[in-house]
N, C-alpha and C. Protein backbone atom coordinates (compact mmCIF):
# COMPACT_ATOMS: atom_id res chain seq x y z
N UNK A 1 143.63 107.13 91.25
CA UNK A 1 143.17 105.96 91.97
C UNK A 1 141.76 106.19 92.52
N UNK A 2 141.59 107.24 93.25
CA UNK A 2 140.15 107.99 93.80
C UNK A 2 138.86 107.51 92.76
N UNK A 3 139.74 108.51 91.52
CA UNK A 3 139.08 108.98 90.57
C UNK A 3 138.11 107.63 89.67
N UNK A 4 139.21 106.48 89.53
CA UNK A 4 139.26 105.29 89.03
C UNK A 4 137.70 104.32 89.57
N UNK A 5 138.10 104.52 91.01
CA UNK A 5 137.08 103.96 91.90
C UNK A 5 135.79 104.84 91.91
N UNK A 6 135.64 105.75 91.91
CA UNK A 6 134.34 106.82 91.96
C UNK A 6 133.84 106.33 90.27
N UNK A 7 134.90 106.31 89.57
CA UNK A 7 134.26 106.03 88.17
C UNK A 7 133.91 104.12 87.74
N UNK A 8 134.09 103.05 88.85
CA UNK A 8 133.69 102.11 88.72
C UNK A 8 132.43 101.92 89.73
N UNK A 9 132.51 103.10 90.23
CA UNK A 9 130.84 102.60 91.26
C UNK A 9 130.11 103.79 90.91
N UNK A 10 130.34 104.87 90.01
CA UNK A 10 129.03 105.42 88.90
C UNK A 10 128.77 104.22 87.74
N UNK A 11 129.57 103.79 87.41
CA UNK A 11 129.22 102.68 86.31
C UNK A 11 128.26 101.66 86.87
N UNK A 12 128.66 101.14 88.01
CA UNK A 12 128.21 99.97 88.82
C UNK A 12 126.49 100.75 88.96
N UNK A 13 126.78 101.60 89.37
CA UNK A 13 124.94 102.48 89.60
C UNK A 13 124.33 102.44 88.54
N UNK A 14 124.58 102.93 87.61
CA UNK A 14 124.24 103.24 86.01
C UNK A 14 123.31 101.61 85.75
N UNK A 15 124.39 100.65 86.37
CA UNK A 15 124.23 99.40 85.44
C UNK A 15 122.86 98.44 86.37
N UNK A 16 123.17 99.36 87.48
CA UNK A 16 122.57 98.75 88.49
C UNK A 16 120.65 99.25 88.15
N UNK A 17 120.87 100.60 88.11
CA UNK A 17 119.48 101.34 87.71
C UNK A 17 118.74 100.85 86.39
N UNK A 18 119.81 100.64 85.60
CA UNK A 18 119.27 100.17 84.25
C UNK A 18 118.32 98.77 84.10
N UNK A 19 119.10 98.51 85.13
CA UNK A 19 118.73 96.67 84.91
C UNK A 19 117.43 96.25 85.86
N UNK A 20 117.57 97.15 87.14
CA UNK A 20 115.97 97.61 87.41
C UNK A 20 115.20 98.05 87.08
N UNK A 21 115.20 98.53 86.48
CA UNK A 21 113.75 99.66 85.45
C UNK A 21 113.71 98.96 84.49
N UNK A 22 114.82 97.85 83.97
CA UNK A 22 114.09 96.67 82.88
C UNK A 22 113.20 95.58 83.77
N UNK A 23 113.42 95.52 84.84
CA UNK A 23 112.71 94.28 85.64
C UNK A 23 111.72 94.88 85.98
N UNK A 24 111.66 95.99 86.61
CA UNK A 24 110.41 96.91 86.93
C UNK A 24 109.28 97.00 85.55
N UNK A 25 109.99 97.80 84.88
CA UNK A 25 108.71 97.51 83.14
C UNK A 25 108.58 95.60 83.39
N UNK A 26 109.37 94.87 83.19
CA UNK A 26 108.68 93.50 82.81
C UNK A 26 107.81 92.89 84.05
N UNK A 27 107.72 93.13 85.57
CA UNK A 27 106.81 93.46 86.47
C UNK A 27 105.36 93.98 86.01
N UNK A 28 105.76 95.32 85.79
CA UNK A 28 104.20 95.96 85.30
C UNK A 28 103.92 95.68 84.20
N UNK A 29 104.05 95.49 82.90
CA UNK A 29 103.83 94.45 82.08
C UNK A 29 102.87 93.56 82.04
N UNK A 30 103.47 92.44 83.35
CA UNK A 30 103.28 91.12 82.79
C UNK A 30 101.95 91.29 83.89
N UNK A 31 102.00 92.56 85.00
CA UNK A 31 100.66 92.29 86.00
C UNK A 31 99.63 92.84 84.93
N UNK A 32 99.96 93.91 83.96
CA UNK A 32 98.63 94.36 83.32
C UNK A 32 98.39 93.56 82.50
N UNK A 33 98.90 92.82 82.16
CA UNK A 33 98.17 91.95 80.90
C UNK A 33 97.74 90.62 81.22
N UNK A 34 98.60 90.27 82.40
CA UNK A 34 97.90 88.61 83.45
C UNK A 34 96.79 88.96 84.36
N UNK A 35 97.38 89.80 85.20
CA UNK A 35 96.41 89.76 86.63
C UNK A 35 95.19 90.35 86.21
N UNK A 36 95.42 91.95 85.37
CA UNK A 36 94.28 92.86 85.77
C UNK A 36 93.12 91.99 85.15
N UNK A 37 93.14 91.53 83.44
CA UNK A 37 92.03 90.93 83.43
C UNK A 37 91.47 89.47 84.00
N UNK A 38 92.25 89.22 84.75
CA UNK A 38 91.78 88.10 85.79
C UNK A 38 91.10 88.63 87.04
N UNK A 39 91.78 90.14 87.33
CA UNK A 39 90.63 90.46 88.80
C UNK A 39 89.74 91.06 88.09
N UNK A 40 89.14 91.26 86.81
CA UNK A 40 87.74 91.82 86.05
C UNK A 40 87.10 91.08 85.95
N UNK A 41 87.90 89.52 85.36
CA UNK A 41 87.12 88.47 84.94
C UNK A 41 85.98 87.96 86.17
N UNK A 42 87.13 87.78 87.16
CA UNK A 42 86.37 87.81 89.08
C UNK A 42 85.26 88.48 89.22
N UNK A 43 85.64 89.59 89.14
CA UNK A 43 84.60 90.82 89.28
C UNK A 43 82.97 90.31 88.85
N UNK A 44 83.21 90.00 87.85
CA UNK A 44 81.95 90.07 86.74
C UNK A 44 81.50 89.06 87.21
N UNK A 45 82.26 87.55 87.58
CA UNK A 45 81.40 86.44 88.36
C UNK A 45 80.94 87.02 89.06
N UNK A 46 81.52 87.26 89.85
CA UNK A 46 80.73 88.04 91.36
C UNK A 46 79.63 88.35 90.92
N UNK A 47 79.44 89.50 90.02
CA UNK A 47 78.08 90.21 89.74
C UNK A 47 77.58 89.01 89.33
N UNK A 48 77.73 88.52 87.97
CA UNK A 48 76.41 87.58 88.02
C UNK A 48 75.84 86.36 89.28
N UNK A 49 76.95 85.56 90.00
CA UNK A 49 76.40 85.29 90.96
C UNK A 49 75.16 85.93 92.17
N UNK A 50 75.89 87.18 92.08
CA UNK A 50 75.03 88.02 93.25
C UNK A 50 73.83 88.35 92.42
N UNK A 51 73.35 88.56 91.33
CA UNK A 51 72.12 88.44 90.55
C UNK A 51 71.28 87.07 90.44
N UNK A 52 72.17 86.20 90.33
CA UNK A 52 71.59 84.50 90.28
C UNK A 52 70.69 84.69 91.59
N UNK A 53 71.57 85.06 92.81
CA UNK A 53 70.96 84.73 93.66
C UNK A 53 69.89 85.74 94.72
N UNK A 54 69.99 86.93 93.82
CA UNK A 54 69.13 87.85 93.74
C UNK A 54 67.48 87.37 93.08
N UNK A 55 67.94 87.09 91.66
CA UNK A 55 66.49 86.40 90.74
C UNK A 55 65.85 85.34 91.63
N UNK A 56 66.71 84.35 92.61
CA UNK A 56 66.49 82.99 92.89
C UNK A 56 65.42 83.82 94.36
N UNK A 57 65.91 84.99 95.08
CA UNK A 57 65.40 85.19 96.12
C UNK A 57 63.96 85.84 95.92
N UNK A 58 63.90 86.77 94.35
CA UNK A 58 62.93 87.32 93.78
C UNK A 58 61.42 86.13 93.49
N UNK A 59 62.40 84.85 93.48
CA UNK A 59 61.09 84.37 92.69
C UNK A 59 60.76 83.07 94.07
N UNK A 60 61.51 82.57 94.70
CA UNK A 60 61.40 82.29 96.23
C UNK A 60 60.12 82.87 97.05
N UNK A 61 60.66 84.06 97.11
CA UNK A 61 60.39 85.22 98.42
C UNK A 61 61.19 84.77 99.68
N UNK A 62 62.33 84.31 99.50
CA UNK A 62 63.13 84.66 100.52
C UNK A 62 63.89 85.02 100.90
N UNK A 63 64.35 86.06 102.23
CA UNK A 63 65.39 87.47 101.93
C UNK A 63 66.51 86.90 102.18
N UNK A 64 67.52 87.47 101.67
CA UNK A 64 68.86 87.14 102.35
C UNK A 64 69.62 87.52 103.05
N UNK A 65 68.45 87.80 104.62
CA UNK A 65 69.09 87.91 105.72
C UNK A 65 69.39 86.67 106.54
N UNK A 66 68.60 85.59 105.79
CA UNK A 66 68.41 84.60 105.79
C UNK A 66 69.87 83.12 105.78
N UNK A 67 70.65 83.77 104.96
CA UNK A 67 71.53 83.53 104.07
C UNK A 67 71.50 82.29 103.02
N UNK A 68 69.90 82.90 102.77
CA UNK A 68 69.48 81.57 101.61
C UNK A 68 69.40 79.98 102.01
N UNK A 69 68.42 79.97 103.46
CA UNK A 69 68.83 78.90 104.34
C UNK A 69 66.96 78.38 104.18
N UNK A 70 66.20 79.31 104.02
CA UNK A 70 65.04 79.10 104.01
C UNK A 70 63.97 78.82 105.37
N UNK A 71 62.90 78.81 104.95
CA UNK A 71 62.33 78.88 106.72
C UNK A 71 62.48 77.39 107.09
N UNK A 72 62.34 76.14 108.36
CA UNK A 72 62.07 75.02 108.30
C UNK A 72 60.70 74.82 108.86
């Protein structure tokens, strides 16, 4: 009877672990192939924005301590 029960809640674990580490892989998965190149894609706007408005201050002359507000 002990024995019976110890051997339906190792099964129950077994089934339990298994079925997490399938949800866990389809988790990491689905973030490396959705998210990561979406926070690169981000990334790279960023840079070119912060260059746009780098060139724009270069050819201006005005700094952006400013915050690109200009003198009045």
């Amino acid at each position: 009877m002990i024995a019976n029960a110890l051997q339906d809640v190792s099964t129950s674990v077994r089934k339990l672990t298994k079925s997490t580490g399938k949800a866990a892989w389809i988790a990491g998965t689905a973030f490396l192939v959705l998210i990561v190149p979406l926070i690169i894609e981000m990334d790279r706007e960023q840079q070119a924005v912060d260059f746009e408005n780098q060139q724009m201050n270069a050819l201006t002359g005005s700094s952006t301590s400013d915050g690109g507000a200009g003198s009045a």
